[in-house]
PDB file of N, CA and C in Angstrom:
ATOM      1  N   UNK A   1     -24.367   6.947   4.784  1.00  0.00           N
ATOM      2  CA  UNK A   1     -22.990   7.020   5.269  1.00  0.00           C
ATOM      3  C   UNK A   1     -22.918   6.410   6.677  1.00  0.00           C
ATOM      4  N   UNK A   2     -21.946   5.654   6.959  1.00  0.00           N
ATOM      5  CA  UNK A   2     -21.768   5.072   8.305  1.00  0.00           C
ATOM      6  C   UNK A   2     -21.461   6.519   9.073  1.00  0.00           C
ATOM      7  N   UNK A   3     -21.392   6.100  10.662  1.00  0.00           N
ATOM      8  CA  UNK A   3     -21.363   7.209  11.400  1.00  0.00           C
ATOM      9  C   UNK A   3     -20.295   7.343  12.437  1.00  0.00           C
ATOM     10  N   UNK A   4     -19.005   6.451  11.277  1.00  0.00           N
ATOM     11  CA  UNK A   4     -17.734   6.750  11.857  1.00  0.00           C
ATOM     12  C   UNK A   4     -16.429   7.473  11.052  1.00  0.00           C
ATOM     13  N   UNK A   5     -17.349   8.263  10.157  1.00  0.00           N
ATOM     14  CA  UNK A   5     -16.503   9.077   9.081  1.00  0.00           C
ATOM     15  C   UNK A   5     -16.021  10.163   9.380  1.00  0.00           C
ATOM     16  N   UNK A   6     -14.799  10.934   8.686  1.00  0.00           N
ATOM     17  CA  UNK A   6     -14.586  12.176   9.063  1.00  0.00           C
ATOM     18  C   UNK A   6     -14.304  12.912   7.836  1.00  0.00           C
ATOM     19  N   UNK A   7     -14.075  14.270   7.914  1.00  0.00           N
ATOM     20  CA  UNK A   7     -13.633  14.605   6.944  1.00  0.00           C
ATOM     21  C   UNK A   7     -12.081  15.559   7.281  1.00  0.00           C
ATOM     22  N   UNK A   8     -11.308  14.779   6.823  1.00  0.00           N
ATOM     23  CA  UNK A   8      -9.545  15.271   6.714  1.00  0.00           C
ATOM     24  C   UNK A   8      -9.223  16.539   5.757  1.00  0.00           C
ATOM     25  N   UNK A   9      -9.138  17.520   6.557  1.00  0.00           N
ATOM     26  CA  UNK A   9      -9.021  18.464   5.258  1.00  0.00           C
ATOM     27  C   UNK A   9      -7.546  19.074   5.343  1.00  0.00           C
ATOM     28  N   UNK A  10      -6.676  18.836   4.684  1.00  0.00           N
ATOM     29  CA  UNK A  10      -5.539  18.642   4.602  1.00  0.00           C
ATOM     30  C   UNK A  10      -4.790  20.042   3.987  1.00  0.00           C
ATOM     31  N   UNK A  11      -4.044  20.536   4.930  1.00  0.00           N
ATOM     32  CA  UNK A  11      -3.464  22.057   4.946  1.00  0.00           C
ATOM     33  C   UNK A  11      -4.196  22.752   3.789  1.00  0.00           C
ATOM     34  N   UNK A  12      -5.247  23.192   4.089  1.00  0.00           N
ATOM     35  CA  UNK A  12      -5.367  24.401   3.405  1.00  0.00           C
ATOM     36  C   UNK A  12      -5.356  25.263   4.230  1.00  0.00           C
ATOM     37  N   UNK A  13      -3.852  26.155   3.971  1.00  0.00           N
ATOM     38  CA  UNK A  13      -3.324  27.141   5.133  1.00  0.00           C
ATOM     39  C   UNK A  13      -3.290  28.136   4.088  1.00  0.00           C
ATOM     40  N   UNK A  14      -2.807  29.359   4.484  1.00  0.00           N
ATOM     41  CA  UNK A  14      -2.530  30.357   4.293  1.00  0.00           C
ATOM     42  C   UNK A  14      -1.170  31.020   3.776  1.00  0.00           C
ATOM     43  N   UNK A  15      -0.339  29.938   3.897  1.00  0.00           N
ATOM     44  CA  UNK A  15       1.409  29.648   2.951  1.00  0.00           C
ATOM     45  C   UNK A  15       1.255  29.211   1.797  1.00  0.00           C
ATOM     46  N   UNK A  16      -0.373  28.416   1.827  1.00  0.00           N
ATOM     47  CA  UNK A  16      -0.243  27.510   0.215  1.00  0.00           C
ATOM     48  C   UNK A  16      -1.256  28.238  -0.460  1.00  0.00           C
ATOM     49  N   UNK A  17      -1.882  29.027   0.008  1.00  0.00           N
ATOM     50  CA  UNK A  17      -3.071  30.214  -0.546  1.00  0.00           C
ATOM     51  C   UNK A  17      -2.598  31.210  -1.240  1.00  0.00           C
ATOM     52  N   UNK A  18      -1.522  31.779  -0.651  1.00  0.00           N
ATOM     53  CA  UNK A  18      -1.072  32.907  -0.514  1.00  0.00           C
ATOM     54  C   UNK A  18       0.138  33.133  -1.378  1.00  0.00           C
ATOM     55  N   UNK A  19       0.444  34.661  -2.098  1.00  0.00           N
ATOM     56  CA  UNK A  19       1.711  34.592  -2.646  1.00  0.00           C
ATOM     57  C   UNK A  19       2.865  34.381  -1.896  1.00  0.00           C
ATOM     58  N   UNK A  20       3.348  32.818  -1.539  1.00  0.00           N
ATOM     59  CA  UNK A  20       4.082  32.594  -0.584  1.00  0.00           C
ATOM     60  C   UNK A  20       4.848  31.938  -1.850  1.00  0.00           C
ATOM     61  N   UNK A  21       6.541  31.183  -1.630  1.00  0.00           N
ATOM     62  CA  UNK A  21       7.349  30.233  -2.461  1.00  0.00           C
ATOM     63  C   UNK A  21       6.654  28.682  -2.483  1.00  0.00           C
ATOM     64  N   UNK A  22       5.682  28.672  -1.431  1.00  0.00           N
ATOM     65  CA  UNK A  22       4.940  27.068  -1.748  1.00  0.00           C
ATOM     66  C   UNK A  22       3.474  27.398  -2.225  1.00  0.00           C
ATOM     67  N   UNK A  23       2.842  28.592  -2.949  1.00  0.00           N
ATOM     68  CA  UNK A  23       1.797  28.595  -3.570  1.00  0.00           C
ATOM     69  C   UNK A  23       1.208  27.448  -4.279  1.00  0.00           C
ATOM     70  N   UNK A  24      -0.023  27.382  -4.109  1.00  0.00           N
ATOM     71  CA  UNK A  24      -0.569  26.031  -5.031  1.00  0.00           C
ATOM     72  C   UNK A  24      -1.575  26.635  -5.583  1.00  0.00           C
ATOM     73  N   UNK A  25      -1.870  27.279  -6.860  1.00  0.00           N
ATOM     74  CA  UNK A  25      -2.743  27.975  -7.745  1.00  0.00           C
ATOM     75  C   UNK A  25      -3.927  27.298  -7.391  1.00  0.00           C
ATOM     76  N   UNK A  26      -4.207  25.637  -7.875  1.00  0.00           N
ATOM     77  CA  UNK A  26      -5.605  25.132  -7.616  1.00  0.00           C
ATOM     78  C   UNK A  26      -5.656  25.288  -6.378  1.00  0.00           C
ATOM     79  N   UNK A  27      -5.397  25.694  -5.365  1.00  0.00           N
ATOM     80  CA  UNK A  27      -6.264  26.111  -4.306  1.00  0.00           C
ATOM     81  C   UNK A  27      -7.568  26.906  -4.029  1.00  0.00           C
ATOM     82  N   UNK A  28      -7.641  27.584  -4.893  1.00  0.00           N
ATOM     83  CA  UNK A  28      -8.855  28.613  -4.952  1.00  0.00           C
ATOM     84  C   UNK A  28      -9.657  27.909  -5.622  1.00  0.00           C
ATOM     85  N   UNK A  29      -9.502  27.546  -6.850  1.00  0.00           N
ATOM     86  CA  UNK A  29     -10.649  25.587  -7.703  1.00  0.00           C
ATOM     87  C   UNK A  29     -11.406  25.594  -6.318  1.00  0.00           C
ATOM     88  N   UNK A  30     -10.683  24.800  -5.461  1.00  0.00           N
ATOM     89  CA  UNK A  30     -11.048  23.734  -4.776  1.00  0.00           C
ATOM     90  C   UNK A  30     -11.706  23.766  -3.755  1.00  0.00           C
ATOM     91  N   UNK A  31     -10.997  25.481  -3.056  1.00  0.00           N
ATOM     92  CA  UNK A  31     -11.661  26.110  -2.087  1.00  0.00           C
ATOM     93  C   UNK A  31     -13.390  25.895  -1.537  1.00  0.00           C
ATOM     94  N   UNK A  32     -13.903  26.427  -2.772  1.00  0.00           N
ATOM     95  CA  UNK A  32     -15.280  26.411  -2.795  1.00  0.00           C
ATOM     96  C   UNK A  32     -16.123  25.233  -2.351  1.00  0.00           C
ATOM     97  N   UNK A  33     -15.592  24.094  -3.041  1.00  0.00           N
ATOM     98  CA  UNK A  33     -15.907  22.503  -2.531  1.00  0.00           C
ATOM     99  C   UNK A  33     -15.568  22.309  -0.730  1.00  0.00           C
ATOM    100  N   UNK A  34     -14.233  22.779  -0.514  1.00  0.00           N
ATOM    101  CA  UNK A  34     -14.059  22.788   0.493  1.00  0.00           C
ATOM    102  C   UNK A  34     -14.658  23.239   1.977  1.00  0.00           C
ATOM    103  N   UNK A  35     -15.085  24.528   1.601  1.00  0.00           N
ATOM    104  CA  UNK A  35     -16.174  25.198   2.198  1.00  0.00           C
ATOM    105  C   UNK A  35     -17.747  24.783   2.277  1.00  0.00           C
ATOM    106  N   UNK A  36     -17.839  24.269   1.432  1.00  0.00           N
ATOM    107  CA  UNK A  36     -19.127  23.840   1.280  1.00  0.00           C
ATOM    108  C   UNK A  36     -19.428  22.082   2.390  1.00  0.00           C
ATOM    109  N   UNK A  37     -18.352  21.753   2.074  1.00  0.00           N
ATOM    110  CA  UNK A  37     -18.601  20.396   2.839  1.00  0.00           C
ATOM    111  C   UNK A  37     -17.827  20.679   4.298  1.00  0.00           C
ATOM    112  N   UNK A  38     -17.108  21.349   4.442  1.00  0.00           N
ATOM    113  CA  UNK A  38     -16.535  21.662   6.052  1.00  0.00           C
ATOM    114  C   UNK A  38     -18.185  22.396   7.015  1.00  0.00           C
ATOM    115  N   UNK A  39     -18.503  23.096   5.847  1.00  0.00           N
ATOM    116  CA  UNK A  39     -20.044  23.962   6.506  1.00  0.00           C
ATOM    117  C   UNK A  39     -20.473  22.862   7.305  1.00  0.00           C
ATOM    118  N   UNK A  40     -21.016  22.002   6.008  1.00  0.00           N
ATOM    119  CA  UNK A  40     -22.342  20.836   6.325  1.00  0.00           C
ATOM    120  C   UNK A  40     -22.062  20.085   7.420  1.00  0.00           C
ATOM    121  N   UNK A  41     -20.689  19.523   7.602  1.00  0.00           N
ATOM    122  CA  UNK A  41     -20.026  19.079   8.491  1.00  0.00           C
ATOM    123  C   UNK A  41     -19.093  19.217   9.519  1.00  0.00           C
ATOM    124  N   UNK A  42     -19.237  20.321   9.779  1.00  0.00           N
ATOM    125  CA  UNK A  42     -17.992  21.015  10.915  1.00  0.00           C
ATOM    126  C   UNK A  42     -17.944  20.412  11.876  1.00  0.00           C
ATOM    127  N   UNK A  43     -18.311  19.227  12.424  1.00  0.00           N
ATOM    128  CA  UNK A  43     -18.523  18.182  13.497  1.00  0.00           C
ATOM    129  C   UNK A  43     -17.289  17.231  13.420  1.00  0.00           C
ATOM    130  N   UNK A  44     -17.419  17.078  11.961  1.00  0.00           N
ATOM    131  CA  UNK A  44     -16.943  15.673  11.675  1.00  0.00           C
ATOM    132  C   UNK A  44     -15.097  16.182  10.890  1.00  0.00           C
ATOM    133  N   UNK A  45     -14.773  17.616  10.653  1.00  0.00           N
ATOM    134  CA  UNK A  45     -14.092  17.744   9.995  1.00  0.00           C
ATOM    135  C   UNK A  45     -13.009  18.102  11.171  1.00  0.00           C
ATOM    136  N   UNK A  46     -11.813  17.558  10.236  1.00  0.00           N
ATOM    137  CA  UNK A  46     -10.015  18.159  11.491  1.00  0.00           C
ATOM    138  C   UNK A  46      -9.673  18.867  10.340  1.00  0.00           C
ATOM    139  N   UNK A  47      -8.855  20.005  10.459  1.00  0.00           N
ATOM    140  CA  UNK A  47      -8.393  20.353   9.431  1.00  0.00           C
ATOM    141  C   UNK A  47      -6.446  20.101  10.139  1.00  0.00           C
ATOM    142  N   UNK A  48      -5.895  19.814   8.992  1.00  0.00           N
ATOM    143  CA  UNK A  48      -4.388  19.590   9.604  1.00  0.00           C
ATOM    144  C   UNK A  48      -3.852  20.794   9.009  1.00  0.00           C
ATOM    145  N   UNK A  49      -2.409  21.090   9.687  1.00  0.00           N
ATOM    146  CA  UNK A  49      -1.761  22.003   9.824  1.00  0.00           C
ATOM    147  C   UNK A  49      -0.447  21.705   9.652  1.00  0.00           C
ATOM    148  N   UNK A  50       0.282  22.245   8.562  1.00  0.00           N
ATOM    149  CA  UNK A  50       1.467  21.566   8.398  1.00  0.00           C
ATOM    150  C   UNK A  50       2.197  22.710   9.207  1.00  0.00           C
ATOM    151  N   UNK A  51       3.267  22.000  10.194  1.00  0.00           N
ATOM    152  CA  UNK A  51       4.203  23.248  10.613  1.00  0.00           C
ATOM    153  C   UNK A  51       5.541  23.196  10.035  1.00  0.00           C
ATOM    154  N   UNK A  52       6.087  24.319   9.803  1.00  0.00           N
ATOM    155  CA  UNK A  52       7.208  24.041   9.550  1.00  0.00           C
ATOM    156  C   UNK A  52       8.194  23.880  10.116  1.00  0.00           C
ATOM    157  N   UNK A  53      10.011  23.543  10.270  1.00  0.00           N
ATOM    158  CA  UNK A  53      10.462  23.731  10.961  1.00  0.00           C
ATOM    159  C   UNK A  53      11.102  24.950  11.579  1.00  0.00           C
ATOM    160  N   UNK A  54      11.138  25.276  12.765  1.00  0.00           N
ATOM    161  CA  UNK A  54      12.005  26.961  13.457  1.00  0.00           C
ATOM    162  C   UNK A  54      13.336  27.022  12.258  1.00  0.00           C
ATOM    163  N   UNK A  55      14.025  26.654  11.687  1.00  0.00           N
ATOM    164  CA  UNK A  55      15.267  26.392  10.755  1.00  0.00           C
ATOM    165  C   UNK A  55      15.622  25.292   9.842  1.00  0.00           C
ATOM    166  N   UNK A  56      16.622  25.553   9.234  1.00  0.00           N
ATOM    167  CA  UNK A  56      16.831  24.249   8.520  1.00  0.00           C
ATOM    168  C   UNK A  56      17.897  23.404   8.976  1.00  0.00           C
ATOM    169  N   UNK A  57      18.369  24.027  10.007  1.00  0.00           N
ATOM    170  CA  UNK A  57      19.518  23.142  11.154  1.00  0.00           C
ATOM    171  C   UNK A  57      18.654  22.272  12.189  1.00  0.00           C
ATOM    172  N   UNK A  58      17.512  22.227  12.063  1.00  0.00           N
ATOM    173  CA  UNK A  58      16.571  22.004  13.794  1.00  0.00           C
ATOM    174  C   UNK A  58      16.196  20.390  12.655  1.00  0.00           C
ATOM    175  N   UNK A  59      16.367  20.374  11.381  1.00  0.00           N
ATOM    176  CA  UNK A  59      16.305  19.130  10.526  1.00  0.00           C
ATOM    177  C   UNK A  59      16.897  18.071  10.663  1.00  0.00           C
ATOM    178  N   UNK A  60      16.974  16.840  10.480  1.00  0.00           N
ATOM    179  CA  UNK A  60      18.036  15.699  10.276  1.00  0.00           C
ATOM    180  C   UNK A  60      17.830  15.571   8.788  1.00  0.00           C
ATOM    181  N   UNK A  61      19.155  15.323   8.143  1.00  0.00           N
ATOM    182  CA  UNK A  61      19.651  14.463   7.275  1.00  0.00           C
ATOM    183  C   UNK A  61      19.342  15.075   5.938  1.00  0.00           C
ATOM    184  N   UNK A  62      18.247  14.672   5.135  1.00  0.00           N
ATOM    185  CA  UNK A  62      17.802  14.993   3.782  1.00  0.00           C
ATOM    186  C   UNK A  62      17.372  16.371   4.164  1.00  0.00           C
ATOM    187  N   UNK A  63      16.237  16.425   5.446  1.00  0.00           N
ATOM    188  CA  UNK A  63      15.189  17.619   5.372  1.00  0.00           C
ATOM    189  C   UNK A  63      16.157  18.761   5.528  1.00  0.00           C
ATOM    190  N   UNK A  64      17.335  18.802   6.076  1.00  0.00           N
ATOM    191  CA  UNK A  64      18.240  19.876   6.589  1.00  0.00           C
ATOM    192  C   UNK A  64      18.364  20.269   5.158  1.00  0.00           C
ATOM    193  N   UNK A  65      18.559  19.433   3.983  1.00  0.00           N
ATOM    194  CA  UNK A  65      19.322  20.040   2.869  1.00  0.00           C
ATOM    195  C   UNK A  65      17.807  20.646   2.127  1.00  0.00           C
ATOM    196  N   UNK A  66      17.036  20.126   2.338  1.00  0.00           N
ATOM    197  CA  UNK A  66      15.543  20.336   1.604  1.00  0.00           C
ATOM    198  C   UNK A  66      15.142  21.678   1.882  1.00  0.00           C
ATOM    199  N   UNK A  67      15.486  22.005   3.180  1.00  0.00           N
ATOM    200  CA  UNK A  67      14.917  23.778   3.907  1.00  0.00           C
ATOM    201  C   UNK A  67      16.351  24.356   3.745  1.00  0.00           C
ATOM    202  N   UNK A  68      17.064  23.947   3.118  1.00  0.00           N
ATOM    203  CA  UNK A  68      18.422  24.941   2.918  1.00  0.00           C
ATOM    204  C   UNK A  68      17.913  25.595   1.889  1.00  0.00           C
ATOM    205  N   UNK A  69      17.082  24.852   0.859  1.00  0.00           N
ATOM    206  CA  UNK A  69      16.610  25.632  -0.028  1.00  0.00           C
ATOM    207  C   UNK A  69      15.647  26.431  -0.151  1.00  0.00           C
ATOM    208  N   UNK A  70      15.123  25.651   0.901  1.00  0.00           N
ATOM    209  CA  UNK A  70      13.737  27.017   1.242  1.00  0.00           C
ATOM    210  C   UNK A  70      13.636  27.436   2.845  1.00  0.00           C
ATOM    211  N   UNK A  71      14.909  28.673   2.607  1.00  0.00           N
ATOM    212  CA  UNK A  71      14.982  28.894   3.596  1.00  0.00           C
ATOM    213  C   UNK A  71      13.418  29.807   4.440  1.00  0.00           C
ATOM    214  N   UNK A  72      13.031  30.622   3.350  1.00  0.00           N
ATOM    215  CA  UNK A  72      11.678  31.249   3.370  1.00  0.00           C
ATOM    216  C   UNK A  72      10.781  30.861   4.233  1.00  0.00           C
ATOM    217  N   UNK A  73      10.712  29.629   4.144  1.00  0.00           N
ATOM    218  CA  UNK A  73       9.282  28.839   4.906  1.00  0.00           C
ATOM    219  C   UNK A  73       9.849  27.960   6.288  1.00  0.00           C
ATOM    220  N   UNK A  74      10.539  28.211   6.326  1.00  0.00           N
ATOM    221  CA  UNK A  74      11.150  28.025   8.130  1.00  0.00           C
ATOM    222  C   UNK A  74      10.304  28.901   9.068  1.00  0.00           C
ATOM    223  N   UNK A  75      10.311  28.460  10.385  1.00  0.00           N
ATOM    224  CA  UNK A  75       9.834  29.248  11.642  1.00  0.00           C
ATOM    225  C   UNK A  75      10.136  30.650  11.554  1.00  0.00           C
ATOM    226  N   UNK A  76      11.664  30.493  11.040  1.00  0.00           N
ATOM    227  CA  UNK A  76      12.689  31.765  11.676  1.00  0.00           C
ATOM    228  C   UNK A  76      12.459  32.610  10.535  1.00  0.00           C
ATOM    229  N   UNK A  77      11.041  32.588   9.234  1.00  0.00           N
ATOM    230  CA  UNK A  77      11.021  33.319   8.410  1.00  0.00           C
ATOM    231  C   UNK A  77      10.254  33.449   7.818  1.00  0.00           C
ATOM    232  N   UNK A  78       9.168  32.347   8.147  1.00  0.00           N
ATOM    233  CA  UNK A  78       7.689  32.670   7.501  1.00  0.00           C
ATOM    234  C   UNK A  78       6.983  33.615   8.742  1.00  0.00           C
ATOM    235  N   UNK A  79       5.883  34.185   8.407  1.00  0.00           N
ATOM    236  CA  UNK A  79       4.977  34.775   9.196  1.00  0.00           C
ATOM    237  C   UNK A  79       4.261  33.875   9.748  1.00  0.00           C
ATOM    238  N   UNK A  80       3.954  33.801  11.057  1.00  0.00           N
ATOM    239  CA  UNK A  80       3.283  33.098  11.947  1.00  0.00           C
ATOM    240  C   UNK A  80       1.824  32.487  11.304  1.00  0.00           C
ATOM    241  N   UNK A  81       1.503  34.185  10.999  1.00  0.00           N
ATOM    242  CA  UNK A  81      -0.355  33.800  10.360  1.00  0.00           C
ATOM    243  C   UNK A  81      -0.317  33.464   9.318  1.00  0.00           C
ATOM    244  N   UNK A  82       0.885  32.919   8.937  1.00  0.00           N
ATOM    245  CA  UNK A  82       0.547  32.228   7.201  1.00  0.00           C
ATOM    246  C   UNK A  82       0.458  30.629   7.328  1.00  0.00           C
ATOM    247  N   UNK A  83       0.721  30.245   8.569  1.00  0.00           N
ATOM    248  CA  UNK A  83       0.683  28.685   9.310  1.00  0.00           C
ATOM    249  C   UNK A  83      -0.740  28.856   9.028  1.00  0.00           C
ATOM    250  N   UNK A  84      -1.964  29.618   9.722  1.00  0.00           N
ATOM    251  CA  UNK A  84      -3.180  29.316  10.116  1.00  0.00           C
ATOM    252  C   UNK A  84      -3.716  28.775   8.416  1.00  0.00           C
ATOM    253  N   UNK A  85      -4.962  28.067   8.473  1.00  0.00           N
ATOM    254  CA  UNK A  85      -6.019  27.960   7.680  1.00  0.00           C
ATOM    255  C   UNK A  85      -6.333  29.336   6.948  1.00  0.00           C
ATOM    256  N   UNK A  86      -6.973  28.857   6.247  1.00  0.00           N
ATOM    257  CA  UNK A  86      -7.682  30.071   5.506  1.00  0.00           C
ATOM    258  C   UNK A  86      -8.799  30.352   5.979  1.00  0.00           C
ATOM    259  N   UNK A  87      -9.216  32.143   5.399  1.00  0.00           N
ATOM    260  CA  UNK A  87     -10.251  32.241   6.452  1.00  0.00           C
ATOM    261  C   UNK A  87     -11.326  32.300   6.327  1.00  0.00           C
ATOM    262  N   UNK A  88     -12.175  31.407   5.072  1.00  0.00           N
ATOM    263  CA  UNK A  88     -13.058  30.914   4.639  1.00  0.00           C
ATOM    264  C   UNK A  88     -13.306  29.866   5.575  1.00  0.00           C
ATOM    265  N   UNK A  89     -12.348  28.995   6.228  1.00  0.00           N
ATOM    266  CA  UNK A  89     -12.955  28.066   6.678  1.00  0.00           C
ATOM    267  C   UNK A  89     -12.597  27.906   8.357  1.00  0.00           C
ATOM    268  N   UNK A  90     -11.851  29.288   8.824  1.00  0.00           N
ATOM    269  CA  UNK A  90     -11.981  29.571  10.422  1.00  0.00           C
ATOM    270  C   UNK A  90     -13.530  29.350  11.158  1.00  0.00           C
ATOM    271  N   UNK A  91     -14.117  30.046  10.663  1.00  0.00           N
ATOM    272  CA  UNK A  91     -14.980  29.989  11.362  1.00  0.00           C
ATOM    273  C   UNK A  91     -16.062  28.573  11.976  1.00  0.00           C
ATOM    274  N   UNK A  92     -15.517  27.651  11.078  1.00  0.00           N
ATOM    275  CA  UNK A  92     -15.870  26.035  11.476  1.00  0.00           C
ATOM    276  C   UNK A  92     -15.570  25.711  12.533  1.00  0.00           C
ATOM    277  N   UNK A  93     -14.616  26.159  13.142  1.00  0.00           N
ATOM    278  CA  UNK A  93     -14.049  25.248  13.956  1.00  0.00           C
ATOM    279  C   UNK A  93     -14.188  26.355  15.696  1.00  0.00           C
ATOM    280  N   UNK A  94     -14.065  26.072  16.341  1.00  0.00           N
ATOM    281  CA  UNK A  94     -14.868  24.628  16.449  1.00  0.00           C
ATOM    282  C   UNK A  94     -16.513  24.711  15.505  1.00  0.00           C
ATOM    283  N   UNK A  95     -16.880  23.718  16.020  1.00  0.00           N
ATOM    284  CA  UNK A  95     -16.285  22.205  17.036  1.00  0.00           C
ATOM    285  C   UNK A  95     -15.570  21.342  15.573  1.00  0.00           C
ATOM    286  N   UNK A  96     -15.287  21.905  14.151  1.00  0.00           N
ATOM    287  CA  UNK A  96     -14.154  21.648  13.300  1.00  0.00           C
ATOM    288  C   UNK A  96     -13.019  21.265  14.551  1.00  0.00           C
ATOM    289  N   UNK A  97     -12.097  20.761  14.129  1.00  0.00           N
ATOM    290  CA  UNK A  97     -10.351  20.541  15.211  1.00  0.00           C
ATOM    291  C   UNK A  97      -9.797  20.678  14.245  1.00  0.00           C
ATOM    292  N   UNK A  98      -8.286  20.773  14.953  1.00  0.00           N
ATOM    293  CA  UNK A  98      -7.161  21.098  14.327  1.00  0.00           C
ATOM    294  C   UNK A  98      -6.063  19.954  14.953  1.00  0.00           C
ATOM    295  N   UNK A  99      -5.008  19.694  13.586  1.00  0.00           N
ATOM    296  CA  UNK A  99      -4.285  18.573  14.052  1.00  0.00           C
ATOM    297  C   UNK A  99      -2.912  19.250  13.901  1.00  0.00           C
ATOM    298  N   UNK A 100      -2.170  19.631  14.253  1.00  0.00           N
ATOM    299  CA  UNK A 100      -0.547  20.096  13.334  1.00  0.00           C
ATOM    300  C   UNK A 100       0.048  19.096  13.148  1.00  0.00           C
ATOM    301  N   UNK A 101       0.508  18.858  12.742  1.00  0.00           N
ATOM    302  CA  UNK A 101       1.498  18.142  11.959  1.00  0.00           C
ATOM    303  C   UNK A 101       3.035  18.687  11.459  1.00  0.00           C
TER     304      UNK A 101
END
């Protein structure tokens, strides 16, 4: 492997884990893989962080109508700690990073 790689590990948070309205069942599949290569590599891995928005007024245009429908997963209504990662793979980081998005 060259030695300018990373590994992008892309919201596995705790909204999409969790019995939340944006659940993603294969998350737990995948988990395991996930863990396993964040271990080996916690150097090289960012994990991103999707945030949501504080409301669905703080939106422009489409997204305003998109979080009208889910009002749930707004700032002003999800739980804070359901933003974080999961906590299989807290303990990576550091020197793991974190990107929000």
């Amino acid at each position: 492997m060259p030695d300018n790689w990373i590994h992008l590990c892309i919201d596995m948070q705790r909204m999409f884990a969790e019995q939340t309205a944006w659940h993603v069942p294969w998350m737990a599949t995948v988990a395991p893989q996930i863990v396993e290569l964040s271990g080996r590599y916690a150097e090289r891995t960012v994990f991103t962080r999707f945030v949501p928005p504080p409301t669905a007024d703080a939106m422009p245009g489409m997204w305003r109508n998109y979080y009208e429908k889910w009002p749930m997963m707004t700032g002003e209504c999800l739980l804070p700690e359901l933003m974080d990662i999961v906590a299989d793979l807290k303990s990576f980081a550091p020197p793991a990073r974190f990107f929000n998005k």
